[in-house]
Protein backbone atom coordinates (compact mmCIF):
# COMPACT_ATOMS: atom_id res chain seq x y z
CA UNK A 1 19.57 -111.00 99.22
CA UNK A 2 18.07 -113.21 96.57
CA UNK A 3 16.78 -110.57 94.20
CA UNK A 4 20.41 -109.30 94.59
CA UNK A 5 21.66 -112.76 93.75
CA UNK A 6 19.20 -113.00 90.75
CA UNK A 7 19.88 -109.63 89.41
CA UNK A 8 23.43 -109.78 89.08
CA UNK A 9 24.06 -112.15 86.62
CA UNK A 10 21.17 -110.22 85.07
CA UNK A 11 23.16 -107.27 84.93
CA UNK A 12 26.50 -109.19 83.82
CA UNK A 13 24.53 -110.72 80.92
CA UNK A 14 23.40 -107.25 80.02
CA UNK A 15 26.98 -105.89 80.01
CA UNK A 16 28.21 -108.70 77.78
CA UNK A 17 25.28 -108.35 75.60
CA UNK A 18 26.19 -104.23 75.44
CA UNK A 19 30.16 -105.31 74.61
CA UNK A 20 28.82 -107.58 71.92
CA UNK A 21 26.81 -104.66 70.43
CA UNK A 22 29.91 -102.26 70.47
CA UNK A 23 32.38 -105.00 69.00
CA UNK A 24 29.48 -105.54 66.22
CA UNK A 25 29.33 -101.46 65.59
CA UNK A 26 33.34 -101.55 64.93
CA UNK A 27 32.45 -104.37 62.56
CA UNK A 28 30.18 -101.55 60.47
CA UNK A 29 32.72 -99.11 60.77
CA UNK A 30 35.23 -101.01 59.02
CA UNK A 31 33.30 -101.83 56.58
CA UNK A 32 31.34 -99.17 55.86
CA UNK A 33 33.16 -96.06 57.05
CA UNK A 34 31.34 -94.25 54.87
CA UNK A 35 28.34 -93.63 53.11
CA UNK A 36 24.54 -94.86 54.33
CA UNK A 37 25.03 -92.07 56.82
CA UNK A 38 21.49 -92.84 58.53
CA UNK A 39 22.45 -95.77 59.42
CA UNK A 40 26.40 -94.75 60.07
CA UNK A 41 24.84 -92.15 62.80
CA UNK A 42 22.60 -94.89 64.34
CA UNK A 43 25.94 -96.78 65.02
CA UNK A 44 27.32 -94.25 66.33
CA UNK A 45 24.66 -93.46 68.45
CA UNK A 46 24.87 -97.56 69.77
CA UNK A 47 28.70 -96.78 70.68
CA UNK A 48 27.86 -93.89 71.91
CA UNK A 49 25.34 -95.30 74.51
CA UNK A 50 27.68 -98.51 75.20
CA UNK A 51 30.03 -95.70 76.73
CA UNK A 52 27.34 -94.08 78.52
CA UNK A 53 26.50 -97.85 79.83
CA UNK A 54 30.09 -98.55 80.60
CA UNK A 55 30.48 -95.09 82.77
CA UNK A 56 27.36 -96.17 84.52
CA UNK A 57 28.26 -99.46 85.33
CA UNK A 58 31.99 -99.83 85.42
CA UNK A 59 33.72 -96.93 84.97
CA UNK A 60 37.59 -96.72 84.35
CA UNK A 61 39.83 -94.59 85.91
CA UNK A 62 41.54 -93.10 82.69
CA UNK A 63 46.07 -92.22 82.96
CA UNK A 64 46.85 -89.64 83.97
CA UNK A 65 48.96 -88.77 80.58
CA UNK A 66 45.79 -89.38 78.51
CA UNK A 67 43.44 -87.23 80.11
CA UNK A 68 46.37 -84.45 80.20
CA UNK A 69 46.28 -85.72 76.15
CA UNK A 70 42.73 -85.44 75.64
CA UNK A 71 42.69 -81.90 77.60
CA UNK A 72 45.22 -80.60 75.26
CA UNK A 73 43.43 -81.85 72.19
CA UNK A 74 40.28 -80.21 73.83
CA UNK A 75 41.97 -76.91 73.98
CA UNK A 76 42.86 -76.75 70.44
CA UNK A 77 39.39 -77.66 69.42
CA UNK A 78 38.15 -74.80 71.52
CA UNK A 79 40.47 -72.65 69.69
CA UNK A 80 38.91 -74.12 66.29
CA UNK A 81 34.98 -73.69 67.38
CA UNK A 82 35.55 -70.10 68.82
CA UNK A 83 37.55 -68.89 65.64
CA UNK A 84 34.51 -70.67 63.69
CA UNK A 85 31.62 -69.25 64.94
CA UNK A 86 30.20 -67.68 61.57
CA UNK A 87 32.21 -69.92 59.30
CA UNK A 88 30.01 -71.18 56.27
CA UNK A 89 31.21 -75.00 57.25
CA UNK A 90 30.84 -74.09 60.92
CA UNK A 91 28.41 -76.78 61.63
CA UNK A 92 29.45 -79.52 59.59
CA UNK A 93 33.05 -79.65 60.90
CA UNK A 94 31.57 -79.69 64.49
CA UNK A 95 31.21 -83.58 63.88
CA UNK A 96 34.63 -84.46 62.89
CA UNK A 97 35.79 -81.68 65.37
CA UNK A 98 34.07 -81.87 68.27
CA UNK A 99 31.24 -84.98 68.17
CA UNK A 100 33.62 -87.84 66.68
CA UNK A 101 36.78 -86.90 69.15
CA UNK A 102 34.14 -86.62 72.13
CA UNK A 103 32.81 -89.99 71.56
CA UNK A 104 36.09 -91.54 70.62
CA UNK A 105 37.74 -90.53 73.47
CA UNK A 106 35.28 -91.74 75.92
CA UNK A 107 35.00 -94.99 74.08
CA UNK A 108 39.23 -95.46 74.62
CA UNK A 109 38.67 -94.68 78.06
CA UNK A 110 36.59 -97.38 79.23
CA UNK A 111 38.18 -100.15 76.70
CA UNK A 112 39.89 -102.71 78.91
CA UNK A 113 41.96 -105.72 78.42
CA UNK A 114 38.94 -108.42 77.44
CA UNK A 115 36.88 -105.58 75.94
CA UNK A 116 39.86 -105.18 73.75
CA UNK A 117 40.43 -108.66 72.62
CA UNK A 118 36.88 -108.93 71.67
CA UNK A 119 37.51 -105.67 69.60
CA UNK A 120 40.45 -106.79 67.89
CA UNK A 121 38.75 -110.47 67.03
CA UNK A 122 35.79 -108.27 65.36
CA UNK A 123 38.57 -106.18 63.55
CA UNK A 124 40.03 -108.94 62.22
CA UNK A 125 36.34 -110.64 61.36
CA UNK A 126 35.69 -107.27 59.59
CA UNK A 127 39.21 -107.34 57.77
CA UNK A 128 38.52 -110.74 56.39
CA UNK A 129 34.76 -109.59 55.13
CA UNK A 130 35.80 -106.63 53.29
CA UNK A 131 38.69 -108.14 51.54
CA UNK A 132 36.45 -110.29 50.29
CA UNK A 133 33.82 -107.74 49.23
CA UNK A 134 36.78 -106.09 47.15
CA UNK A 135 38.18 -109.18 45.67
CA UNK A 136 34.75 -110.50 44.54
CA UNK A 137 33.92 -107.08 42.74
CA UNK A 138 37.30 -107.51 41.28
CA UNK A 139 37.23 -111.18 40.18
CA UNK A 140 33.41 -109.74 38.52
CA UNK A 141 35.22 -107.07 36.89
CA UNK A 142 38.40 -109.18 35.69
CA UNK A 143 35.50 -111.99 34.23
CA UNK A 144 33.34 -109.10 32.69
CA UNK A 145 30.31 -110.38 35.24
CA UNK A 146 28.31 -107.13 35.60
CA UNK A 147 27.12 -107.24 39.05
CA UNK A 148 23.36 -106.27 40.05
CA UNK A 149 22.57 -102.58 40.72
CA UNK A 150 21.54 -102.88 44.21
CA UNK A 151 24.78 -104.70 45.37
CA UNK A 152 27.04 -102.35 43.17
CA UNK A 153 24.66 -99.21 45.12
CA UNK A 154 25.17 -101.07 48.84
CA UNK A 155 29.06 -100.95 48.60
CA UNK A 156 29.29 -97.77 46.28
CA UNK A 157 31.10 -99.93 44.35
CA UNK A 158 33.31 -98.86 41.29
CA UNK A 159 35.02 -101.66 39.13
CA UNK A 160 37.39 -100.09 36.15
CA UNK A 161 39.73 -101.05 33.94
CA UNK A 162 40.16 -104.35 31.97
CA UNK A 163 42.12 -107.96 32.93
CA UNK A 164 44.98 -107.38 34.29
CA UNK A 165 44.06 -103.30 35.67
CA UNK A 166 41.06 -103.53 37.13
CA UNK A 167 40.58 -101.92 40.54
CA UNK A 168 37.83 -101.97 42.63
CA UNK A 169 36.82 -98.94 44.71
CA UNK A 170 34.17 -99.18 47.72
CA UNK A 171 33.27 -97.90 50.61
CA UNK A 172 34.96 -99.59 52.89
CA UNK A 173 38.47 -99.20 50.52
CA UNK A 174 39.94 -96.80 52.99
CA UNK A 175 39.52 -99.09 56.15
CA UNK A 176 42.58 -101.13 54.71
CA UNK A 177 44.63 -98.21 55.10
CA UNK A 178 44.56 -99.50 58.58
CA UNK A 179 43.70 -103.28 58.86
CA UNK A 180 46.35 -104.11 56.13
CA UNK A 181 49.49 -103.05 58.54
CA UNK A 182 47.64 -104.06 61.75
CA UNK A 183 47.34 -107.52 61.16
CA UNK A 184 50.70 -107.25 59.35
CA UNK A 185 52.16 -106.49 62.71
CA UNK A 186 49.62 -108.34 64.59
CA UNK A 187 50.81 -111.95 63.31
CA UNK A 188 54.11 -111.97 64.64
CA UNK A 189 53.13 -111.79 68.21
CA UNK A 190 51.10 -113.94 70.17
CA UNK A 191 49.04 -112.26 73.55
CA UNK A 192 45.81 -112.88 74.92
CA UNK A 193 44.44 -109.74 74.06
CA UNK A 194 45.06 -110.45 70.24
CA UNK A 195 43.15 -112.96 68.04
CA UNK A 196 44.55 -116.46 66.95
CA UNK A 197 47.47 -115.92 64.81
CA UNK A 198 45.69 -117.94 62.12
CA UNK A 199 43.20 -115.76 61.84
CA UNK A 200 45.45 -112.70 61.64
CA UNK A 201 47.64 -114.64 58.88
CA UNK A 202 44.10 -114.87 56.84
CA UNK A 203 43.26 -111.04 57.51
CA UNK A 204 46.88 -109.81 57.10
CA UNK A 205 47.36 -111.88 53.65
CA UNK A 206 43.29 -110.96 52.12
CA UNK A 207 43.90 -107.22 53.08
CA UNK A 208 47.28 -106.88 51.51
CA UNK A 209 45.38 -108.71 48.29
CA UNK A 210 42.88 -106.30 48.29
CA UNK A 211 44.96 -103.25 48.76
CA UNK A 212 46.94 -104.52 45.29
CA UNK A 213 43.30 -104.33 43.64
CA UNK A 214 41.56 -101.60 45.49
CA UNK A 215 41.85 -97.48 44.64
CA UNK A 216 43.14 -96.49 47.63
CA UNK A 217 46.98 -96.11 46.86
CA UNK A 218 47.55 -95.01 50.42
CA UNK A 219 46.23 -98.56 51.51
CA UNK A 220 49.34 -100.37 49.28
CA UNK A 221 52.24 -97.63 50.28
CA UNK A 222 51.32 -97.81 54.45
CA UNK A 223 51.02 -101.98 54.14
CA UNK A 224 54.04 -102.10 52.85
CA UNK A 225 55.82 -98.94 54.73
CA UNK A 226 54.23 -99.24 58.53
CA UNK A 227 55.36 -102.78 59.71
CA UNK A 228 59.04 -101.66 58.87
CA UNK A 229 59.37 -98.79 61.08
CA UNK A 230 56.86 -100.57 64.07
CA UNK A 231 59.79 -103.45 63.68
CA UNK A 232 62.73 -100.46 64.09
CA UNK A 233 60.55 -99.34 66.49
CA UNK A 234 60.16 -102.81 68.42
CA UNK A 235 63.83 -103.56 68.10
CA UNK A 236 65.29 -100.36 69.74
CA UNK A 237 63.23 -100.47 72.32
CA UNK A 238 63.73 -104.15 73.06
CA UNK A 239 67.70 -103.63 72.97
CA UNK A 240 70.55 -105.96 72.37
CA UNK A 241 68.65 -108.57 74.66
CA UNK A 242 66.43 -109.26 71.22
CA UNK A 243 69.29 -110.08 68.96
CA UNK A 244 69.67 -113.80 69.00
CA UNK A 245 70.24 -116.28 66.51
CA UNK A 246 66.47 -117.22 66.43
CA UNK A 247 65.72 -113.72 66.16
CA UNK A 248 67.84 -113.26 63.20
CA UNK A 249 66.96 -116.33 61.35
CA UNK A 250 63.40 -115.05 61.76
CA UNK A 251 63.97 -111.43 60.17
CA UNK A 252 66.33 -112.76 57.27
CA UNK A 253 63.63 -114.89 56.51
CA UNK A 254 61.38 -112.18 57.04
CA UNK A 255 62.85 -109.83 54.64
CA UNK A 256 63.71 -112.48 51.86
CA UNK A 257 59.59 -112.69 51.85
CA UNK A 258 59.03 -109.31 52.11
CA UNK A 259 61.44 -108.40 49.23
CA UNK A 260 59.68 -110.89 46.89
CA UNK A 261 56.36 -109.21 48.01
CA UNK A 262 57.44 -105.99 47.40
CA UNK A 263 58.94 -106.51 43.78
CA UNK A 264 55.63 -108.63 42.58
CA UNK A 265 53.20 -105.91 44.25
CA UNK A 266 55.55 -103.02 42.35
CA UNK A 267 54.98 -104.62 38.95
CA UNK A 268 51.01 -104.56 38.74
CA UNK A 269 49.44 -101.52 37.96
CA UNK A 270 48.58 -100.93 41.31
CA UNK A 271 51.85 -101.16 42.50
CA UNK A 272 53.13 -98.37 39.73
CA UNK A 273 50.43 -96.31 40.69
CA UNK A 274 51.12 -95.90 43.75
CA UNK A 275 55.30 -95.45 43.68
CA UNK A 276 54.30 -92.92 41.06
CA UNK A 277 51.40 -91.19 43.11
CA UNK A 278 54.31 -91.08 46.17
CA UNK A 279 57.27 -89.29 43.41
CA UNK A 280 55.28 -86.80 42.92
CA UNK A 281 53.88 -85.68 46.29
CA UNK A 282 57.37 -85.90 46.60
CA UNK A 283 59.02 -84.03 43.97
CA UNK A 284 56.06 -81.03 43.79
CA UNK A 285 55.45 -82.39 40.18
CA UNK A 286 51.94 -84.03 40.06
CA UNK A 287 51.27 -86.88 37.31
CA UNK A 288 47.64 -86.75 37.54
CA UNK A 289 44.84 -84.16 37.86
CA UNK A 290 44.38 -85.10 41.34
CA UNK A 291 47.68 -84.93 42.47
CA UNK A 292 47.89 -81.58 40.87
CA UNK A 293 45.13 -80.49 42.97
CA UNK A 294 46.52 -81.32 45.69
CA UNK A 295 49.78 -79.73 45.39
CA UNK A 296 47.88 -77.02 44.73
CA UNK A 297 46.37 -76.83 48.23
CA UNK A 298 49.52 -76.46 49.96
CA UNK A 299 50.06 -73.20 48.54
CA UNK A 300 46.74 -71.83 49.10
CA UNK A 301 46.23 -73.26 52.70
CA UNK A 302 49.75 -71.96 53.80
CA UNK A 303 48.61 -68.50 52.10
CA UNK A 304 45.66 -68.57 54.40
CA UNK A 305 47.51 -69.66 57.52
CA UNK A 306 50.04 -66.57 57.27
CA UNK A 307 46.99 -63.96 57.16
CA UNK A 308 46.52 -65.61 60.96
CA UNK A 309 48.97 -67.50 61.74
CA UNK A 310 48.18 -68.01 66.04
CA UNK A 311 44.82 -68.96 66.18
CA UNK A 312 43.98 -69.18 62.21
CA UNK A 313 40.28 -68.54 60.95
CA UNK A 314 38.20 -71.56 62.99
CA UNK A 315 36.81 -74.37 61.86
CA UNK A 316 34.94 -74.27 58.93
CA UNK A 317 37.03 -71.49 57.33
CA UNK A 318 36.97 -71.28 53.33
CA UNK A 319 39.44 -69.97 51.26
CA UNK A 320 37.93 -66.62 49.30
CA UNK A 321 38.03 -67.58 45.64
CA UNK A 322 39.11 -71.14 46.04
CA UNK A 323 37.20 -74.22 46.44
CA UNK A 324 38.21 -77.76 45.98
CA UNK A 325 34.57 -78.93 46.65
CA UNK A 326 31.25 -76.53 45.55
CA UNK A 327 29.16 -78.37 47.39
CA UNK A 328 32.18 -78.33 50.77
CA UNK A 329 34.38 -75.32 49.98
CA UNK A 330 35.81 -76.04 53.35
CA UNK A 331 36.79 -79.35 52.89
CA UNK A 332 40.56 -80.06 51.56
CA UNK A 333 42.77 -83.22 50.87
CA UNK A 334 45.77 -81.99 52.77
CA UNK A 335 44.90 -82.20 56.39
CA UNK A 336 47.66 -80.94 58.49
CA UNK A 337 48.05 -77.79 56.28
CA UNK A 338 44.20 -77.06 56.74
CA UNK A 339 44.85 -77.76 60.67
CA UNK A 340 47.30 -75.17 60.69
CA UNK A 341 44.63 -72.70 58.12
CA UNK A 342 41.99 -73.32 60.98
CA UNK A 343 43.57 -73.35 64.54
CA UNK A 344 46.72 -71.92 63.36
CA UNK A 345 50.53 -72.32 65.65
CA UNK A 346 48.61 -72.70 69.20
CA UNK A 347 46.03 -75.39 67.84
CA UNK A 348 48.68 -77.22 65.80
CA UNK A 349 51.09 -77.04 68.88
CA UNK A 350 48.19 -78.62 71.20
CA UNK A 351 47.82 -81.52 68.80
CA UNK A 352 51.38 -81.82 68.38
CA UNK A 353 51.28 -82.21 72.41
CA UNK A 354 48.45 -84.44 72.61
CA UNK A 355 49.78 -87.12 70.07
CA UNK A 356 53.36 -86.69 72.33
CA UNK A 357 51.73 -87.32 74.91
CA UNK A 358 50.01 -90.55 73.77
CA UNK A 359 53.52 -91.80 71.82
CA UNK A 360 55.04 -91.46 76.15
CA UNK A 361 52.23 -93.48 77.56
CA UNK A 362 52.64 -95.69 75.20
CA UNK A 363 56.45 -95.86 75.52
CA UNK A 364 55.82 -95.77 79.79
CA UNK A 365 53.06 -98.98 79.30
CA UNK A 366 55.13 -101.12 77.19
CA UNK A 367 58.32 -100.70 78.73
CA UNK A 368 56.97 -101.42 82.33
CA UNK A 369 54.54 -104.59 81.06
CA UNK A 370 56.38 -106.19 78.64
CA UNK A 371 52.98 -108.40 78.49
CA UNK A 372 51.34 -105.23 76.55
CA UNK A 373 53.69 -105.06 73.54
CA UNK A 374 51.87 -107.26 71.35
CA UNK A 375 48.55 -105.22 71.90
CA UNK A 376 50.40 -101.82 72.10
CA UNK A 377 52.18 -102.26 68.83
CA UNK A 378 49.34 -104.16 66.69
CA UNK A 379 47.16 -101.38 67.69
CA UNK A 380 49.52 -98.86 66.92
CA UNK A 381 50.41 -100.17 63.61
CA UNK A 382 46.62 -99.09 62.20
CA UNK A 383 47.21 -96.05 64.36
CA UNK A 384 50.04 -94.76 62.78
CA UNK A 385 48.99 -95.64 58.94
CA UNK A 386 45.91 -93.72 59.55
CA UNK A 387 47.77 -91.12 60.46
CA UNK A 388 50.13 -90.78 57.98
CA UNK A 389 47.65 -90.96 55.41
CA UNK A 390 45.45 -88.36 56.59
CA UNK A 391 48.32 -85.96 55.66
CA UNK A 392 46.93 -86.76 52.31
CA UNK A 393 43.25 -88.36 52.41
CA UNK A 394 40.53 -86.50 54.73
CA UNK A 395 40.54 -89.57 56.53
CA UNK A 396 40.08 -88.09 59.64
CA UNK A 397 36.74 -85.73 58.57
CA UNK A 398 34.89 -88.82 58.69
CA UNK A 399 33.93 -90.13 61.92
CA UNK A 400 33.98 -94.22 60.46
CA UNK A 401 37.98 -93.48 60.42
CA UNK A 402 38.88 -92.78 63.87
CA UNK A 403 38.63 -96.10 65.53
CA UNK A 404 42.05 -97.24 65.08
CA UNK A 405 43.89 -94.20 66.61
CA UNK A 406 41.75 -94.76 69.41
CA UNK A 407 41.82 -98.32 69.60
CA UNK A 408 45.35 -97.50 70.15
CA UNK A 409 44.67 -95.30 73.15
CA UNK A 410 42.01 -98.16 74.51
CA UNK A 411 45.36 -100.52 74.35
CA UNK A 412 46.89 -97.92 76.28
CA UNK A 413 44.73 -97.43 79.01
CA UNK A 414 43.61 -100.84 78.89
CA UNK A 415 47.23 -101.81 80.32
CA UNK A 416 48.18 -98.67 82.42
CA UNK A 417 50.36 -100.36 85.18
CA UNK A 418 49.05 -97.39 87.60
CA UNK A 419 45.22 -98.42 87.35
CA UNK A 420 43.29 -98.84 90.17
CA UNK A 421 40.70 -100.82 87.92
CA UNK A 422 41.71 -104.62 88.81
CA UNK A 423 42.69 -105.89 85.19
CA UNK A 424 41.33 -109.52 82.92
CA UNK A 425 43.63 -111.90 84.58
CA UNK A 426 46.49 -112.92 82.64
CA UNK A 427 47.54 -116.02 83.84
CA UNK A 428 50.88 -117.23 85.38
CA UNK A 429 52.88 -116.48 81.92
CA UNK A 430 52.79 -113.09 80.11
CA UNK A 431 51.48 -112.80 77.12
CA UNK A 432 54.65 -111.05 75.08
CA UNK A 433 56.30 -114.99 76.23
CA UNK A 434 55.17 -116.67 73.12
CA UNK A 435 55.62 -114.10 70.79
CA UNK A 436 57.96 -115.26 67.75
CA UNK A 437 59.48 -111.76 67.67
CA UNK A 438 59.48 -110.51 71.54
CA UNK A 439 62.00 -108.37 73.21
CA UNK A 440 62.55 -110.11 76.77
């Protein structure tokens, strides 16, 4: 009985020390999503072995409506791998197809409620520490300071342009793609799964700054796009109950700040870049090489999809004659068209009914716990930025990038009003009760 007594907190010590390690690995991912890819795999591997200590110790029972999700999503990878066999980027894709998913799923799976806080508080550490990477490269390159090689080689950094243009490019530029409308979102609620709203102002306001200044036009449009339709989203959902005069004051106020934002962010470069980068995607007219390419794509990716348009050519596949990488000829910008090129209408159909899936657990958890929706819609914020920019950034070929869509699916699970699992106590007052913006 005694060596029982003495192990357990032995074992509970071990399993906070293992959370620790896993919030500290997110940390990395944020900020470098990319690059160093030794040392990116050895994370990985320390996230993957957290799950493999969390299904040992205290395993979750997962909803049913995710694991039908993550079956679906299995399927259509099958479909990809099968087709691929023989491809020429056959084995490379098999991380972001089949490795990344794998270990991302299992690591949503066994997220719960404190797990998640302590996730969220390293986001928003991480947030704050890469900002400030990409604001001091850009306050070097506005001064003319030439930073030393090895620091400018760590962060793959790239400072252009002169006083008032420079932007800053790193490796961790494509994390705020996320972070920037997370904490966006995140700072009007209050929960006890989510980090002090002070320190979500701080990571909110310093990722928005360095979205202004960074490359990553994407990063700029989804700050200031996302929180707009979460807040439709949020409102519909919390019905006419949510309109009262509070309420109202608060949004008025809201948008008067937002509208200022807006008009000052569209004025610097970065700002112009971007609105024009967005016209023409839109309009099929490209203003830069790049875009160009890109519009390109579409046309040759839907030319491949048609020669097999049920089960496409696997994962992997290249385009004969056409290359927008020599050294990856089966890498492209435009995602979804190169889902459709590889697993074709079935694959794309099983995707489309995984992510449904997901959007009515969602919907099902945060209309039965009201206490979830400040969790459930943070989270989903960085989910569905990431999202929408993969449509036009390979975002999700890189492992570093999946994190928030499935820190969106931990939130999910993590509050599942069916679970078995007996939940992080909560207290005698829900969390969604002190949120400035709540629907109940």
């Amino acid at each position: 009985m005694t060596a029982v007594k003495v192990a357990r907190p032995t074992l509970q010590r071990l399993d906070a020390m293992g959370d620790v390690i896993a919030a500290v690995c997110l940390v990395y991912l944020i900020v470098f999503p990319v690059g160093h890819n030794l040392v990116l795999a050895s994370v990985l591997l320390l996230l993957g072995m957290w799950c493999i200590l969390r299904l040992i110790r205290r395993p979750r029972h997962f909803p049913p409506l995710l694991l039908v999700a993550a079956g679906c999503a299995g399927v259509a990878v099958l479909i990809g791998v099968v087709g691929g066999i023989g491809d020429p980027g056959f084995a490379h894709s098999l991380i972001s197809w089949v490795a990344a998913p794998l270990l991302f799923w299992v690591w949503a799976s066994q997220i719960d409620q404190r797990t998640l806080r302590l996730f969220l508080c390293a986001a928003a550490v991480a947030t704050i520490v890469l900002a400030a990477i990409v604001l001091a490269f850009w306050g070097a390159g506005a001064l003319g300071i030439t930073s030393p090689g090895w620091i400018g080689a760590l962060f793959d950094a790239d400072i252009s342009g002169v006083w008032p243009n420079v932007v800053v490019g790193v490796y961790g530029a494509s994390s705020l793609i996320a972070v920037g409308p997370l904490w966006i979102v995140g700072m009007f609620f209050g929960g006890r799964q989510l980090p002090r709203r002070g320190l979500m102002i701080a990571a909110a306001t310093l990722a928005t700054l360095a979205a202004v200044v960074s490359t990553r036009r994407a990063a700029l449009a989804l700050t200031l796009a996302v929180p707009v339709l979460i807040f439709v989203v949020y409102v519909v959902m919390a019905g006419r109950a949510w309109f009262t005069r509070r309420h109202i004051r608060v949004v008025i106020s809201t948008i008067g700040v937002a509208a200022a934002a807006v008009a000052g962010v569209l004025v610097t470069p970065a700002g112009q870049r971007m609105s024009a980068g967005v016209f023409a995607l839109m309009t099929g007219r490209g203003g830069t090489a790049d875009e160009d390419l890109r519009i390109e794509q579409v046309g040759r990716l839907w030319a491949g999809f048609v020669d097999s348009p049920v089960f496409g050519h696997g994962i992997g596949a290249v385009i004969p004659g056409y290359a927008r990488s020599e050294d990856r000829p089966w890498a492209f910008e435009m995602q979804y068209h190169l889902i459709l090129f590889q697993v074709g209408v079935a694959g794309a159909l099983l995707l489309m009914a995984s992510a449904v899936l997901v959007v009515w657990a969602a919907v099902r958890v945060a209309t039965l716990r009201p206490d979830a929706r400040p969790a459930i819609f943070t989270t989903g914020a960085g989910a569905l930025a990431v999202i929408a920019a993969n449509a036009l950034n390979p975002l999700l070929q890189a492992p570093g990038h999946f994190w928030p869509v499935f820190l969106f699916i931990g939130a999910i699970a993590a509050f599942w009003p069916d679970s078995p699992i007996r939940q992080w106590s909560l207290g005698a007052t829900a969390p969604g009760d002190d949120a400035p913006l709540r629907a109940d």
